[in-house]
N, C-alpha and C. Protein backbone atom coordinates (compact mmCIF):
# COMPACT_ATOMS: atom_id res chain seq x y z
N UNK A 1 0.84 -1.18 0.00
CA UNK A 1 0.00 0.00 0.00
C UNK A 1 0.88 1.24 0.00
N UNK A 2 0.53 2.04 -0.98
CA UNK A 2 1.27 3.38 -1.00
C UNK A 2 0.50 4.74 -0.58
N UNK A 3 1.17 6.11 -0.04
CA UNK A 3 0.38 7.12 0.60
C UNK A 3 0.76 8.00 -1.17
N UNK A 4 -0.17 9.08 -0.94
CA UNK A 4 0.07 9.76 -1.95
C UNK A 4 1.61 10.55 -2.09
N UNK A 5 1.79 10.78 -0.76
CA UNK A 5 3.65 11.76 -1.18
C UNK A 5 4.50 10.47 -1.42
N UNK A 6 4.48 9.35 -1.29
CA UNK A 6 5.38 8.46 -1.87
C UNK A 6 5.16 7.75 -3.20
N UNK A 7 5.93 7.49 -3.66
CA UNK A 7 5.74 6.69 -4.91
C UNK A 7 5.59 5.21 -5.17
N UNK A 8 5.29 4.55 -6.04
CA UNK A 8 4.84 3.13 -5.77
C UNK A 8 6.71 2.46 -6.29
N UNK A 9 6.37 1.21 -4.82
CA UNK A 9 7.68 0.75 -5.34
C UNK A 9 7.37 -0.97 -6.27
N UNK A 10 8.54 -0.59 -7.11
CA UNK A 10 8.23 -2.27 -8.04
C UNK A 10 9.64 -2.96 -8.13
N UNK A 11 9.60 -3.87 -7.53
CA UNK A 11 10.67 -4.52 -7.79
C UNK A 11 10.72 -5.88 -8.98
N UNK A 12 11.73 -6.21 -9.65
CA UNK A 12 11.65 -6.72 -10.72
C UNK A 12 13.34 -7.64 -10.70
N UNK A 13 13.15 -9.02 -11.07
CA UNK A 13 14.56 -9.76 -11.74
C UNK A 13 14.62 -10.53 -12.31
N UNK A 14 15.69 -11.17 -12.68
CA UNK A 14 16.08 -12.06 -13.44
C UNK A 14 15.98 -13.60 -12.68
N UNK A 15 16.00 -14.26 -13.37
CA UNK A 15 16.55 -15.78 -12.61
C UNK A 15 17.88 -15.35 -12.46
N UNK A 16 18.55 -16.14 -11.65
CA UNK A 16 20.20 -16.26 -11.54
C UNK A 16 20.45 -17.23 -12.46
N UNK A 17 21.47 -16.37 -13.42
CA UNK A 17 22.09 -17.32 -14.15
C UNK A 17 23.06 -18.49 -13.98
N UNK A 18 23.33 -19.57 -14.27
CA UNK A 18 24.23 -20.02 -14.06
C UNK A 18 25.30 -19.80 -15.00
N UNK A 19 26.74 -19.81 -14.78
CA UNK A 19 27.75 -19.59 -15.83
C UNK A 19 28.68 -20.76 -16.16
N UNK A 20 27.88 -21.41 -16.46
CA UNK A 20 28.46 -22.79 -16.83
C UNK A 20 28.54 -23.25 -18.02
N UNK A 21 28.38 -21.79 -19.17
CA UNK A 21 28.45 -21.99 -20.82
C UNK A 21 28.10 -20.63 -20.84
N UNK A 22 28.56 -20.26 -22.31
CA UNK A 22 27.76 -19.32 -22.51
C UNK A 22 26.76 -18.31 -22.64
N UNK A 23 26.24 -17.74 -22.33
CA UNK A 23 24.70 -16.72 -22.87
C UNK A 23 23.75 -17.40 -23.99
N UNK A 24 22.61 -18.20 -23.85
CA UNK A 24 21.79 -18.31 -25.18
C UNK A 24 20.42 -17.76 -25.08
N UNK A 25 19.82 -17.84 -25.90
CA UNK A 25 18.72 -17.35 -26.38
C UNK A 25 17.61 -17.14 -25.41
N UNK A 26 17.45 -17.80 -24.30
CA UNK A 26 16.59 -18.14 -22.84
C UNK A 26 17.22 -17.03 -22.27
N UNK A 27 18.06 -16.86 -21.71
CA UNK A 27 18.37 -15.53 -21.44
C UNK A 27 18.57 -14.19 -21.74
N UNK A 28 18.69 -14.23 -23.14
CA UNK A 28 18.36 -12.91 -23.74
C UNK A 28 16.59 -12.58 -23.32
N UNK A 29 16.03 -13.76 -23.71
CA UNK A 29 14.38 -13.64 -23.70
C UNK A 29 13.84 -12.67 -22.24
N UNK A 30 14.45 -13.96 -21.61
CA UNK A 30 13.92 -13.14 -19.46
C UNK A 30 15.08 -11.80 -19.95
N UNK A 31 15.69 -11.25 -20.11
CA UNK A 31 16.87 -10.54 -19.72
C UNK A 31 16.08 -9.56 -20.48
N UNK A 32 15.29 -9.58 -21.71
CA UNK A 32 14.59 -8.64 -22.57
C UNK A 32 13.78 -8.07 -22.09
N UNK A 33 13.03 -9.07 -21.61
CA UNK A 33 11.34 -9.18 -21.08
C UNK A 33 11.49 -8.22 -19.74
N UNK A 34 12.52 -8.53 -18.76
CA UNK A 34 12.66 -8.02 -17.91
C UNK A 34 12.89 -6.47 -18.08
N UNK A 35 13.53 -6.25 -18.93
CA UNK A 35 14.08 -4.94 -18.80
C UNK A 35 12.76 -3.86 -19.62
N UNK A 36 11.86 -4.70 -20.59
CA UNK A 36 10.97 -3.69 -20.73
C UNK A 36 10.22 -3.46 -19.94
N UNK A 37 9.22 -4.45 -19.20
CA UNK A 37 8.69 -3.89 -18.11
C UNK A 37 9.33 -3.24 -17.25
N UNK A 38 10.39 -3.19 -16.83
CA UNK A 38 11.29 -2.40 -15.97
C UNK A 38 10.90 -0.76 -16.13
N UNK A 39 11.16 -0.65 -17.34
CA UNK A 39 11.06 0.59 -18.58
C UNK A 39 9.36 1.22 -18.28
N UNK A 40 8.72 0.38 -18.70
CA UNK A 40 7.41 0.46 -18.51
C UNK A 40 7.03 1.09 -17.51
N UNK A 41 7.76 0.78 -16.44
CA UNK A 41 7.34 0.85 -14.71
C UNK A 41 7.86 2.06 -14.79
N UNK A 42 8.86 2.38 -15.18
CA UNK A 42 10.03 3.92 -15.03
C UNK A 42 8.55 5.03 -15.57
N UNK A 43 8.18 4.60 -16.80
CA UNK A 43 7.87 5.35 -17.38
C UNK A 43 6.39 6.18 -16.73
N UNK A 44 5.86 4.73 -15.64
CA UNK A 44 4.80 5.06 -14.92
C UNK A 44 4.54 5.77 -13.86
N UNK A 45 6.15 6.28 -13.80
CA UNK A 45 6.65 6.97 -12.51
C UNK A 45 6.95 6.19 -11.22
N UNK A 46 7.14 5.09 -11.45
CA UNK A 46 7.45 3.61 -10.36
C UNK A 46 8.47 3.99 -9.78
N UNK A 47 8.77 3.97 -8.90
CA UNK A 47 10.56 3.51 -8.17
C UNK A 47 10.55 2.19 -8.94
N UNK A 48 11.64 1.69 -9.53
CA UNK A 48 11.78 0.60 -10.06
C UNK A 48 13.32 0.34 -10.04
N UNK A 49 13.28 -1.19 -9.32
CA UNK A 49 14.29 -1.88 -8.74
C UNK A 49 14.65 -2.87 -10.11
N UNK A 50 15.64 -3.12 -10.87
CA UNK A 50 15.72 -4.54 -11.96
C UNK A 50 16.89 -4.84 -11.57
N UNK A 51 17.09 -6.29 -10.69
CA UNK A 51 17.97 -6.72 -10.51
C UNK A 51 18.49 -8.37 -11.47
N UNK A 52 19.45 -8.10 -11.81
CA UNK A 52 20.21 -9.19 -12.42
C UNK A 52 21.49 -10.00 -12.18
N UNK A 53 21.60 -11.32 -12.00
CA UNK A 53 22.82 -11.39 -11.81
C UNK A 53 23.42 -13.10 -12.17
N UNK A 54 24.89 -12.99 -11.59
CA UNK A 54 24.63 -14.72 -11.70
C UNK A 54 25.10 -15.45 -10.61
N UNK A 55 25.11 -16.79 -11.06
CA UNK A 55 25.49 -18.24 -9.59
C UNK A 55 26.78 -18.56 -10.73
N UNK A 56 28.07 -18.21 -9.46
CA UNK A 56 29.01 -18.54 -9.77
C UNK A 56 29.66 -19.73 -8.47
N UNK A 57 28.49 -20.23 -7.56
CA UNK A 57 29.15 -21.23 -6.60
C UNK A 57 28.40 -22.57 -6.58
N UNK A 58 27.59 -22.49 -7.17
CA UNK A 58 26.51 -24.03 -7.30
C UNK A 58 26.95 -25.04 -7.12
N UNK A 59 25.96 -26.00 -7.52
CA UNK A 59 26.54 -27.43 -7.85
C UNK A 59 26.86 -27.25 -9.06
N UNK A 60 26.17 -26.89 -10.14
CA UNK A 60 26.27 -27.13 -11.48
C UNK A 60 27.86 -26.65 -12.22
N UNK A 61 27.95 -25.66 -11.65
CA UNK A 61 29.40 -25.11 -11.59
C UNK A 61 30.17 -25.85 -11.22
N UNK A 62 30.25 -26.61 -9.81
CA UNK A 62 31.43 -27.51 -9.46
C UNK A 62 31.57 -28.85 -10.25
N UNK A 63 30.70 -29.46 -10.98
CA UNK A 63 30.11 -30.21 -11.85
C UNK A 63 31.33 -29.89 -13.15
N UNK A 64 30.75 -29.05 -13.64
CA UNK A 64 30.79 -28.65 -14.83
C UNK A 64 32.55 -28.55 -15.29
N UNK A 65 32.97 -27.73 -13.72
CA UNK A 65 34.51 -27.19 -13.69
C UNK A 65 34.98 -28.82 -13.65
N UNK A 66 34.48 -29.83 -12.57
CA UNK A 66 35.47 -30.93 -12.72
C UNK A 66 35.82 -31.50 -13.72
N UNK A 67 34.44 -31.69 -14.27
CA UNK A 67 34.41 -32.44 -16.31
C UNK A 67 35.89 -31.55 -16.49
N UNK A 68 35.58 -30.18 -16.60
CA UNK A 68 36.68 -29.74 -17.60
C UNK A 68 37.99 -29.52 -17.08
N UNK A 69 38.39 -30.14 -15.89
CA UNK A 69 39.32 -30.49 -15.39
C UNK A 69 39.96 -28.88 -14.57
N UNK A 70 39.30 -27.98 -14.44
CA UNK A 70 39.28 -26.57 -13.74
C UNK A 70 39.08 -26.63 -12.04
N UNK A 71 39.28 -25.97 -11.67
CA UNK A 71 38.82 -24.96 -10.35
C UNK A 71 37.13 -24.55 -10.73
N UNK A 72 36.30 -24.54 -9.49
CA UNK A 72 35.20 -23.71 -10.02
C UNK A 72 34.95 -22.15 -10.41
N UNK A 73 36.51 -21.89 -9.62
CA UNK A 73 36.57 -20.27 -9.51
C UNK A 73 36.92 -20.18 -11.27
N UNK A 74 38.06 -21.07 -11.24
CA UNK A 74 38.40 -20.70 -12.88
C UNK A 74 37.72 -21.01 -14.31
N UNK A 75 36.98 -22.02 -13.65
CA UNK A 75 35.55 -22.26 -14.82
C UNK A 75 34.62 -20.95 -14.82
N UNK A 76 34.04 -20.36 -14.08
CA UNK A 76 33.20 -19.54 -13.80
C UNK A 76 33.77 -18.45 -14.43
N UNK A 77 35.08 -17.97 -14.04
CA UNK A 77 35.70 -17.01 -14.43
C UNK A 77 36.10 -16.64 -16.42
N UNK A 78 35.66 -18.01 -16.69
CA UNK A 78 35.37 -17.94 -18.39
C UNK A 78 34.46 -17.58 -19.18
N UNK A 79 33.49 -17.69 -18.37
CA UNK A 79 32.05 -17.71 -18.74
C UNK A 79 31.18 -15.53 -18.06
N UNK A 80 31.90 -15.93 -17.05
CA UNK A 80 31.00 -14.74 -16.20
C UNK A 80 31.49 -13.31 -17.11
N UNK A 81 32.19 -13.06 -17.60
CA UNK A 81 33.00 -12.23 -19.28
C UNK A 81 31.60 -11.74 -19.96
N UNK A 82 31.17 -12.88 -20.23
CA UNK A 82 30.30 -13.17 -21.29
C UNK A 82 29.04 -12.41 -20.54
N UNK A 83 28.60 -13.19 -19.62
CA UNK A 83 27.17 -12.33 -18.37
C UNK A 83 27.37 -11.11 -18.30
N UNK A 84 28.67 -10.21 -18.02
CA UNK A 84 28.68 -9.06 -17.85
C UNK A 84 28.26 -7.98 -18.91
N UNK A 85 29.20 -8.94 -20.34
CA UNK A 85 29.06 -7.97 -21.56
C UNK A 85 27.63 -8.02 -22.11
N UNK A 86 26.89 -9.27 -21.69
CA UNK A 86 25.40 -9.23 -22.28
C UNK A 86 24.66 -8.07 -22.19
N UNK A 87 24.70 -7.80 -21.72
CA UNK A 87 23.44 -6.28 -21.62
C UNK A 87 24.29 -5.00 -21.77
N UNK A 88 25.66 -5.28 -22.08
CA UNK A 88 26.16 -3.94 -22.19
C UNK A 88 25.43 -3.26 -23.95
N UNK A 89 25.22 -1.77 -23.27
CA UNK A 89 24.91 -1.01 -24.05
C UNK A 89 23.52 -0.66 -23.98
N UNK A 90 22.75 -1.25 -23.28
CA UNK A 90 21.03 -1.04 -22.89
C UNK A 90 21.15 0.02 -21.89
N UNK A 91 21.00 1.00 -22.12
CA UNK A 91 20.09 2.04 -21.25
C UNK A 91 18.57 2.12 -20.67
């Protein structure tokens, strides 16, 4: 419930990614989707929260790093490059 001198708050995110490969198409989708309503909300005069991020300590990660004969820190650390640069350039 909001009073009139405050503004409505909306909070909004992503799944946590895992970084255990690359960026594909499932994440562009939520990562899209997310950010227009985000937009939407701005535009409605929302406080609007869009948080994104990823899982760089999982299982799937420690998994993934052993196959490829890595550290999980240093598996993760190949991939998470890639998570950061994804959305670069969206305002």
């Amino acid at each position: 419930m909001t009073s009139e001198s405050s503004p409505s708050r909306f909070y909004l995110t992503t799944p946590i990614y895992y970084v255990n490969a690359r960026p594909h198409l499932g994440h562009a989708y939520s990562t899209i989707v997310c950010d227009a309503i985000a937009r939407r909300k701005r535009r409605w005069a929302s406080d609007t929260w869009f948080l994104t991020g990823t899982d760089e300590h999982g299982q799937k990660i420690e998994r993934s790093a052993a196959q490829a004969g890595r550290t999980p820190a240093e598996f993760a650390a190949q991939f998470q490059r890639s998570f950061a640069d994804f959305g670069t350039g969206w305002a």
